[in-house]
C-alpha atoms as a PDB file:
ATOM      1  CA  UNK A   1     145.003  71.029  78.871  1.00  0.00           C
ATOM      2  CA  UNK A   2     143.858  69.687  82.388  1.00  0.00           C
ATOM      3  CA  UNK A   3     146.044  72.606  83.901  1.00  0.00           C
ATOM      4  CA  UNK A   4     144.169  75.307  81.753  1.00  0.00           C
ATOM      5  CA  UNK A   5     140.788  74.205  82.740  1.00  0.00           C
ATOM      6  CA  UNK A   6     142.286  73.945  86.519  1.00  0.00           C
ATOM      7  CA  UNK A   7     143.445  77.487  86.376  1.00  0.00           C
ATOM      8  CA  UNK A   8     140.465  78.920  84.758  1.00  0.00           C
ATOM      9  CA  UNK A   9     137.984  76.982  87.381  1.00  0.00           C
ATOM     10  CA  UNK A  10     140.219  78.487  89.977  1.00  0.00           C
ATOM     11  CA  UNK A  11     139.993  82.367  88.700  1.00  0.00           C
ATOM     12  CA  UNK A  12     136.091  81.715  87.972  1.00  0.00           C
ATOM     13  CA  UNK A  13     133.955  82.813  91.477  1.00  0.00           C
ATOM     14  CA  UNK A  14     132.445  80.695  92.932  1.00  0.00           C
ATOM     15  CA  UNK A  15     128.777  82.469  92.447  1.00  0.00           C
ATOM     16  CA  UNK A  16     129.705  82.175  88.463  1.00  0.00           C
ATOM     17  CA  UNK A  17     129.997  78.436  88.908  1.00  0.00           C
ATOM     18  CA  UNK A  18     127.375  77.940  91.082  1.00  0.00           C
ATOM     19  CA  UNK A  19     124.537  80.324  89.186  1.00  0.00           C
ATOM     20  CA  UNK A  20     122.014  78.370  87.343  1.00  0.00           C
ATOM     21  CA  UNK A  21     120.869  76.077  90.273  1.00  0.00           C
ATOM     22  CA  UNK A  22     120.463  79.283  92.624  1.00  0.00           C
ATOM     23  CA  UNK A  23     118.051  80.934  90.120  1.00  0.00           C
ATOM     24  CA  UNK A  24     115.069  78.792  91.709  1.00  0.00           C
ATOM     25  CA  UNK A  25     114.254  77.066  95.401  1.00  0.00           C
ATOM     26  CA  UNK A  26     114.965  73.101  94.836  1.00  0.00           C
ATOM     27  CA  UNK A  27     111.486  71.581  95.322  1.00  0.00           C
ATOM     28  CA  UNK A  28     113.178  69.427  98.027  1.00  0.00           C
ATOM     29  CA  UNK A  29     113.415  72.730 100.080  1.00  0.00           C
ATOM     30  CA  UNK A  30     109.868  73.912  99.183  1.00  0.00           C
ATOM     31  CA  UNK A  31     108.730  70.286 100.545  1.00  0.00           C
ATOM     32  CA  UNK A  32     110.723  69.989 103.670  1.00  0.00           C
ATOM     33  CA  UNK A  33     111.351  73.481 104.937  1.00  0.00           C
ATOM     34  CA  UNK A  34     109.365  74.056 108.197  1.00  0.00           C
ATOM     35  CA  UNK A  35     107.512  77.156 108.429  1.00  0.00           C
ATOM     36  CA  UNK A  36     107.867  79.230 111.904  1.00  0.00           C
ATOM     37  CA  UNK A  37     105.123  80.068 113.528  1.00  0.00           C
ATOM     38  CA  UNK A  38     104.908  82.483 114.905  1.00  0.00           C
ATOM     39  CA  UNK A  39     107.614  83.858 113.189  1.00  0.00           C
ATOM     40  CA  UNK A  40     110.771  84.286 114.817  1.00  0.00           C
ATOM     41  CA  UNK A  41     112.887  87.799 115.278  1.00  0.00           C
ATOM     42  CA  UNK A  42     116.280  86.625 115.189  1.00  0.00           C
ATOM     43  CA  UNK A  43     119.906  88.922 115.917  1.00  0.00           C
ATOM     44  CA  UNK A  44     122.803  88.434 113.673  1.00  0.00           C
ATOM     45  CA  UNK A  45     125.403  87.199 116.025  1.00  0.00           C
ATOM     46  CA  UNK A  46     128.129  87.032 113.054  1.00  0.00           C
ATOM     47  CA  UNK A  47     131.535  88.230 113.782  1.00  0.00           C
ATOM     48  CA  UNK A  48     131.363  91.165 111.262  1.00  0.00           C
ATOM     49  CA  UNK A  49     128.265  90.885 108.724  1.00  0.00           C
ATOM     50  CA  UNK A  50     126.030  87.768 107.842  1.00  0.00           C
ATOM     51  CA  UNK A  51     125.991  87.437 104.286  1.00  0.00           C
ATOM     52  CA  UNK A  52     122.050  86.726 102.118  1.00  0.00           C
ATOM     53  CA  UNK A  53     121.777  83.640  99.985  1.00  0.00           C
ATOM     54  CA  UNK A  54     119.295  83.295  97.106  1.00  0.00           C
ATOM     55  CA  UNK A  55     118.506  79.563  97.970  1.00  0.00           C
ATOM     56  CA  UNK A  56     119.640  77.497 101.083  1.00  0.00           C
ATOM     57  CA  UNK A  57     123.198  76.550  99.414  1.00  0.00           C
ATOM     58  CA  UNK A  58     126.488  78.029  99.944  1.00  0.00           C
ATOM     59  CA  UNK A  59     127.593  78.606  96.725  1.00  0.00           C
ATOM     60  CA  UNK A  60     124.815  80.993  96.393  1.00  0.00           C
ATOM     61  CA  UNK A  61     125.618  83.716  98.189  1.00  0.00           C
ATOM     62  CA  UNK A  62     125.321  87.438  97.264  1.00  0.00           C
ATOM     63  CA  UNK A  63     126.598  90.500  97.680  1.00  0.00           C
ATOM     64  CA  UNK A  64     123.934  92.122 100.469  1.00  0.00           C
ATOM     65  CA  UNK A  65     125.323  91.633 103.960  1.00  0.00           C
ATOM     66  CA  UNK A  66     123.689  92.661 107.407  1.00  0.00           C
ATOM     67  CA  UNK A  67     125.974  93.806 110.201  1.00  0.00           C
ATOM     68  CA  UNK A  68     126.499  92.057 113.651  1.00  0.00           C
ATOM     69  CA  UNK A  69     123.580  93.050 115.804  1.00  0.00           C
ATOM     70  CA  UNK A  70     120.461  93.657 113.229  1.00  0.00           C
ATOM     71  CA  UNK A  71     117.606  92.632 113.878  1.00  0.00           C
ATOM     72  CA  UNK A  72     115.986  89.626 111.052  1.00  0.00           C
ATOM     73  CA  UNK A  73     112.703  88.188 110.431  1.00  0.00           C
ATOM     74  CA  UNK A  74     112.592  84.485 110.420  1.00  0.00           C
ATOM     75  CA  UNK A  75     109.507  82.787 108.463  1.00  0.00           C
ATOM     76  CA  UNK A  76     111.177  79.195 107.615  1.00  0.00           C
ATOM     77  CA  UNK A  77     113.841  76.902 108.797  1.00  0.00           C
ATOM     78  CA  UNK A  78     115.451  74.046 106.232  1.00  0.00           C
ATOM     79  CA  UNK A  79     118.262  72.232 108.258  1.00  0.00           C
ATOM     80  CA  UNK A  80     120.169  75.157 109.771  1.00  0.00           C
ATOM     81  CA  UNK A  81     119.094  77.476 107.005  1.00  0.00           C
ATOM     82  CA  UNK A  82     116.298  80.435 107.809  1.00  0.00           C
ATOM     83  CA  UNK A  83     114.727  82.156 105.065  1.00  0.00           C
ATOM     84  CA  UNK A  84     114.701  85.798 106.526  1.00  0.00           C
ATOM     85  CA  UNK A  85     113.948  89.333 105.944  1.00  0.00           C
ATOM     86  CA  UNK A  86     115.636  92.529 106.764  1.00  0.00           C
ATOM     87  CA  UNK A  87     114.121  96.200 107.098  1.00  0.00           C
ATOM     88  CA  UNK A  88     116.592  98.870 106.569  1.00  0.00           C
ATOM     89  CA  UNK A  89     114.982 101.840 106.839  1.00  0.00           C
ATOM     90  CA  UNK A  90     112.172 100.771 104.940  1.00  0.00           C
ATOM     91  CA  UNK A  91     114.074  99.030 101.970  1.00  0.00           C
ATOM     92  CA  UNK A  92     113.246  94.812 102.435  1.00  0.00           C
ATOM     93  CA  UNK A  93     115.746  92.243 101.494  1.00  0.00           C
ATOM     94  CA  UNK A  94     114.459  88.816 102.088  1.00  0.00           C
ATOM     95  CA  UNK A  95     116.866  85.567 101.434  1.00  0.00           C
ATOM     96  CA  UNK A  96     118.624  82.968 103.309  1.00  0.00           C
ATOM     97  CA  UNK A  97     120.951  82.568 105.639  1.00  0.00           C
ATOM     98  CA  UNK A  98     123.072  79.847 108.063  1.00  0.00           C
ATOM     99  CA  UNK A  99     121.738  79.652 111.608  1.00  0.00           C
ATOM    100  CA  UNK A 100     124.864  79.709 113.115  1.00  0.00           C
ATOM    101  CA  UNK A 101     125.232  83.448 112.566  1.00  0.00           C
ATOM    102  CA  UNK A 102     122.087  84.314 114.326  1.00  0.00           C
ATOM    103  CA  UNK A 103     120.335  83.836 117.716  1.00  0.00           C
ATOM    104  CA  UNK A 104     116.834  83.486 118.801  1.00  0.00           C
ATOM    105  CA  UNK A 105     115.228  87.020 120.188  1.00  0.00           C
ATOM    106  CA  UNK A 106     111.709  86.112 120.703  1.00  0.00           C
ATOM    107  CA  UNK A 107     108.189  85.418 118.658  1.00  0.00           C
ATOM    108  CA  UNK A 108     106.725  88.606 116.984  1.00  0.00           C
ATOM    109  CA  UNK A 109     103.062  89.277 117.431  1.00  0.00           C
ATOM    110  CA  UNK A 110     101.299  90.826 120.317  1.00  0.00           C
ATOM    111  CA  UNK A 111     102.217  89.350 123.384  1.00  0.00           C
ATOM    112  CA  UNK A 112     106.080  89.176 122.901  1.00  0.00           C
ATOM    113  CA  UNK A 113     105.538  93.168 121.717  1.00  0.00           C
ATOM    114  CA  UNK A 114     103.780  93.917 125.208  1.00  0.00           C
ATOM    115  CA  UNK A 115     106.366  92.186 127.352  1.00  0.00           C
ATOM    116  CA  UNK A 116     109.447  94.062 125.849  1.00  0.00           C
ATOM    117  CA  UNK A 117     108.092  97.577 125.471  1.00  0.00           C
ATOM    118  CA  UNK A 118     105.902  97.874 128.447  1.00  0.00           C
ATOM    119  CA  UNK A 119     108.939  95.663 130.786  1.00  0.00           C
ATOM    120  CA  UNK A 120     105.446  93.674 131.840  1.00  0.00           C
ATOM    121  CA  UNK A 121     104.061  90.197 131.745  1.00  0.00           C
ATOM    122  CA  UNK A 122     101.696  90.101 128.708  1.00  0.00           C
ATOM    123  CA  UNK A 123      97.719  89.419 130.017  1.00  0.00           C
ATOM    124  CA  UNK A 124      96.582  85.668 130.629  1.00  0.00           C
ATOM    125  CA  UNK A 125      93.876  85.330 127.836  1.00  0.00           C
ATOM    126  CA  UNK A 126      91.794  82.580 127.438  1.00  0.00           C
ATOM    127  CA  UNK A 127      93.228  79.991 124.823  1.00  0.00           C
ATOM    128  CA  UNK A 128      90.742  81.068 121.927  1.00  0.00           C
ATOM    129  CA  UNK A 129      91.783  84.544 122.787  1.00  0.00           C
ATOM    130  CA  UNK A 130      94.947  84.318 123.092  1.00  0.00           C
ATOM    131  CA  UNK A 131      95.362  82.198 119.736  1.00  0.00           C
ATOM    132  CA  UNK A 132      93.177  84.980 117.671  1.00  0.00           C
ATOM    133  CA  UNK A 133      95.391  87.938 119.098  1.00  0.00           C
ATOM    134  CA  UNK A 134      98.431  86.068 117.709  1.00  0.00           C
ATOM    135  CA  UNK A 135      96.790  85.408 114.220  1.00  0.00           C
ATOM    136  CA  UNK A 136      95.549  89.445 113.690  1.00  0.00           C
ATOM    137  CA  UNK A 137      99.032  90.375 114.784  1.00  0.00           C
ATOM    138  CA  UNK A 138     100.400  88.070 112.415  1.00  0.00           C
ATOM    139  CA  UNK A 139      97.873  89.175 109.634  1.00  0.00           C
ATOM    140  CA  UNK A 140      98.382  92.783 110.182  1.00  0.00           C
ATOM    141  CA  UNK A 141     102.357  91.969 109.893  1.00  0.00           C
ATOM    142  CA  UNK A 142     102.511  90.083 106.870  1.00  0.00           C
ATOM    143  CA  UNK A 143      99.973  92.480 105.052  1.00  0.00           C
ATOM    144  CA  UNK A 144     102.656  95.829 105.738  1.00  0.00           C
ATOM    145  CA  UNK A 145     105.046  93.217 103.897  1.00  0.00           C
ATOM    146  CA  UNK A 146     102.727  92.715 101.202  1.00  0.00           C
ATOM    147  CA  UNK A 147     104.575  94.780  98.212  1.00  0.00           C
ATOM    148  CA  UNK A 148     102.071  94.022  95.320  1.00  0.00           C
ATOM    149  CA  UNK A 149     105.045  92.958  92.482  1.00  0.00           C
ATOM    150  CA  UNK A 150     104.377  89.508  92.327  1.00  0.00           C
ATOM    151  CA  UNK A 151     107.749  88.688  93.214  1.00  0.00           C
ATOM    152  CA  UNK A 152     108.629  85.182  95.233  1.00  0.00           C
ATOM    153  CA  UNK A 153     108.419  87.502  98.122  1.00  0.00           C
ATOM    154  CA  UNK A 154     105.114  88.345  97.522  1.00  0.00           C
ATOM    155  CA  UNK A 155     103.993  84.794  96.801  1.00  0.00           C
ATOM    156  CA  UNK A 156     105.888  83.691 100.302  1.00  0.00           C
ATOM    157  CA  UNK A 157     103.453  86.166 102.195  1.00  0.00           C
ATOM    158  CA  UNK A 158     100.585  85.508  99.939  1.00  0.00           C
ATOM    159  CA  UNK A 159     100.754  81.879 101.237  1.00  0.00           C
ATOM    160  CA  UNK A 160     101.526  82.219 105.019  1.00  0.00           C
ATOM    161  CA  UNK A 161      98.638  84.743 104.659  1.00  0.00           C
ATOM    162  CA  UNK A 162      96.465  82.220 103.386  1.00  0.00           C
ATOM    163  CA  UNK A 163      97.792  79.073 105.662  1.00  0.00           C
ATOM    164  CA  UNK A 164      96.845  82.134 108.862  1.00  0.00           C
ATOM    165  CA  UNK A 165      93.546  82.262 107.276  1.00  0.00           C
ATOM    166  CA  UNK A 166      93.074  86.415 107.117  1.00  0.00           C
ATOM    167  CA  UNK A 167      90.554  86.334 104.828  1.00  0.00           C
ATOM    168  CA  UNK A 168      88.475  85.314 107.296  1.00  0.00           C
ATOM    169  CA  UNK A 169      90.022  87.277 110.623  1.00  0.00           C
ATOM    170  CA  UNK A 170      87.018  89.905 109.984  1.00  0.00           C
ATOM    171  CA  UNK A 171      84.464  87.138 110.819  1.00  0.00           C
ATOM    172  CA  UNK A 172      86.527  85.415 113.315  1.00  0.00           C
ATOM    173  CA  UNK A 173      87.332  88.699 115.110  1.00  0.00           C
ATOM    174  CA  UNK A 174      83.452  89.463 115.512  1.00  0.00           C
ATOM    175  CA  UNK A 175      82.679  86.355 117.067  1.00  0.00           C
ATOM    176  CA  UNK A 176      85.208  86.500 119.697  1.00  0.00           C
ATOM    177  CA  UNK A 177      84.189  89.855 120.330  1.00  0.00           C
ATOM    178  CA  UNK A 178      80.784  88.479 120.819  1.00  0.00           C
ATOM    179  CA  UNK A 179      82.020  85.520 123.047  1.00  0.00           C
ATOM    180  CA  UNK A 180      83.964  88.240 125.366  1.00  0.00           C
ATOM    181  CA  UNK A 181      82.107  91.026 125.267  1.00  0.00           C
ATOM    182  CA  UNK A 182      82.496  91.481 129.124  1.00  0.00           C
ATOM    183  CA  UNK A 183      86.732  90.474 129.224  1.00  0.00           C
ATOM    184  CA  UNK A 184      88.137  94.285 128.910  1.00  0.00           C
ATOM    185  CA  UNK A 185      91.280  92.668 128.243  1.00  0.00           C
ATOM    186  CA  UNK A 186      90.496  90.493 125.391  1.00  0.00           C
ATOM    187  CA  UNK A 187      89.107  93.544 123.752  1.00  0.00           C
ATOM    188  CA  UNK A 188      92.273  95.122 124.920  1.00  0.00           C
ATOM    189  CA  UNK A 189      94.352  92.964 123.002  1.00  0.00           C
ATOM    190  CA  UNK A 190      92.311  93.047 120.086  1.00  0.00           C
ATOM    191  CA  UNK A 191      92.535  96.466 119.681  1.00  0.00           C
ATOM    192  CA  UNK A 192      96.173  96.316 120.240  1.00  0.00           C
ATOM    193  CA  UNK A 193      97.144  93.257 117.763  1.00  0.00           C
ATOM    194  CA  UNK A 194      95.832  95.795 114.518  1.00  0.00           C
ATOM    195  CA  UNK A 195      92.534  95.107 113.971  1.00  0.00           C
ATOM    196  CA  UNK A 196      90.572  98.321 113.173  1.00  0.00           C
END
């Protein structure tokens, strides 16, 4: 008898096994999973493809893979897990995946998006400047990921939109404008972060 059940664990997969705990994050995660900020583009440095999990957990993985060299979107880190999201060609796929197969490319928002494309250091703004730029580049990120199903992806950018505080980047936006109506290149950067 022990040998049959041996066997048939062996033939099982692993996902089949493993499926009713990857159905929902473990609250630990939710607790202690850091939030990146501002979030992180990160290059999958895998020897072939880097595999999505559903949660942070191994024996979760599933079948979508991203090939050496894409490009990710990192939004939290739980002990060497990132919950990510890839853009093919327009189609998202957000999940997990191990660290180790990726590498740091830089902080997306305004100024890292100036450096690369123009090969230029981004403008010295003043700290309140600098900090609001970063926040409407954020907002106006997060709401092109918005995709209006109610899905845990939509909840995830529902929150970090609400932690950023966009609700209020209309009102926030004015004032600075007001404070720096004479810096051209606070303006500038407004203009350029995504704010209409």
């Amino acid at each position: 008898m022990k040998a049959l059940l041996l066997m048939a664990a062996l033939l099982l997969p692993a996902a089949a096994l493993a499926a009713p705990h990857c159905d929902k994050l473990p609250k630990r995660v939710e607790r202690e999973q850091s939030a990146i900020r501002p979030v992180q583009r990160m290059i999958v440095t895998a020897p072939k493809h880097l595999y999505f999990h559903r949660i942070p957990d191994r024996g979760c993985a599933t079948k979508v893979s991203v090939p050496r060299d894409s490009a990710l979107t990192a939004y939290n880190e739980w002990k060497g897990w990132y919950s990510v999201q890839y853009n093919d060609q327009g189609e998202m796929t957000s999940g997990w995946v191990k660290g180790s197969g990726l590498r740091a490319a830089g902080a997306m928002g305004l100024d890292t998006r100036i450096a690369h494309e123009t090969g230029q250091s981004a403008p010295r703004l003043p700290p309140d400047a600098s900090a609001l730029v970063e926040r409407v580049a954020q907002c106006t990120h997060f709401a092109g990921e918005f995709n209006g199903d109610q899905s845990e992806h939509d909840k995830r950018i529902n929150a970090t939109m609400t932690e950023l505080r966009c609700g209020a980047l209309e009102d926030d936006v004015a004032a600075l404008r007001r404070k720096h109506a004479g810096d051209a290149a606070v303006l500038k950067a407004l203009d350029e972060a995504g704010q209409p």
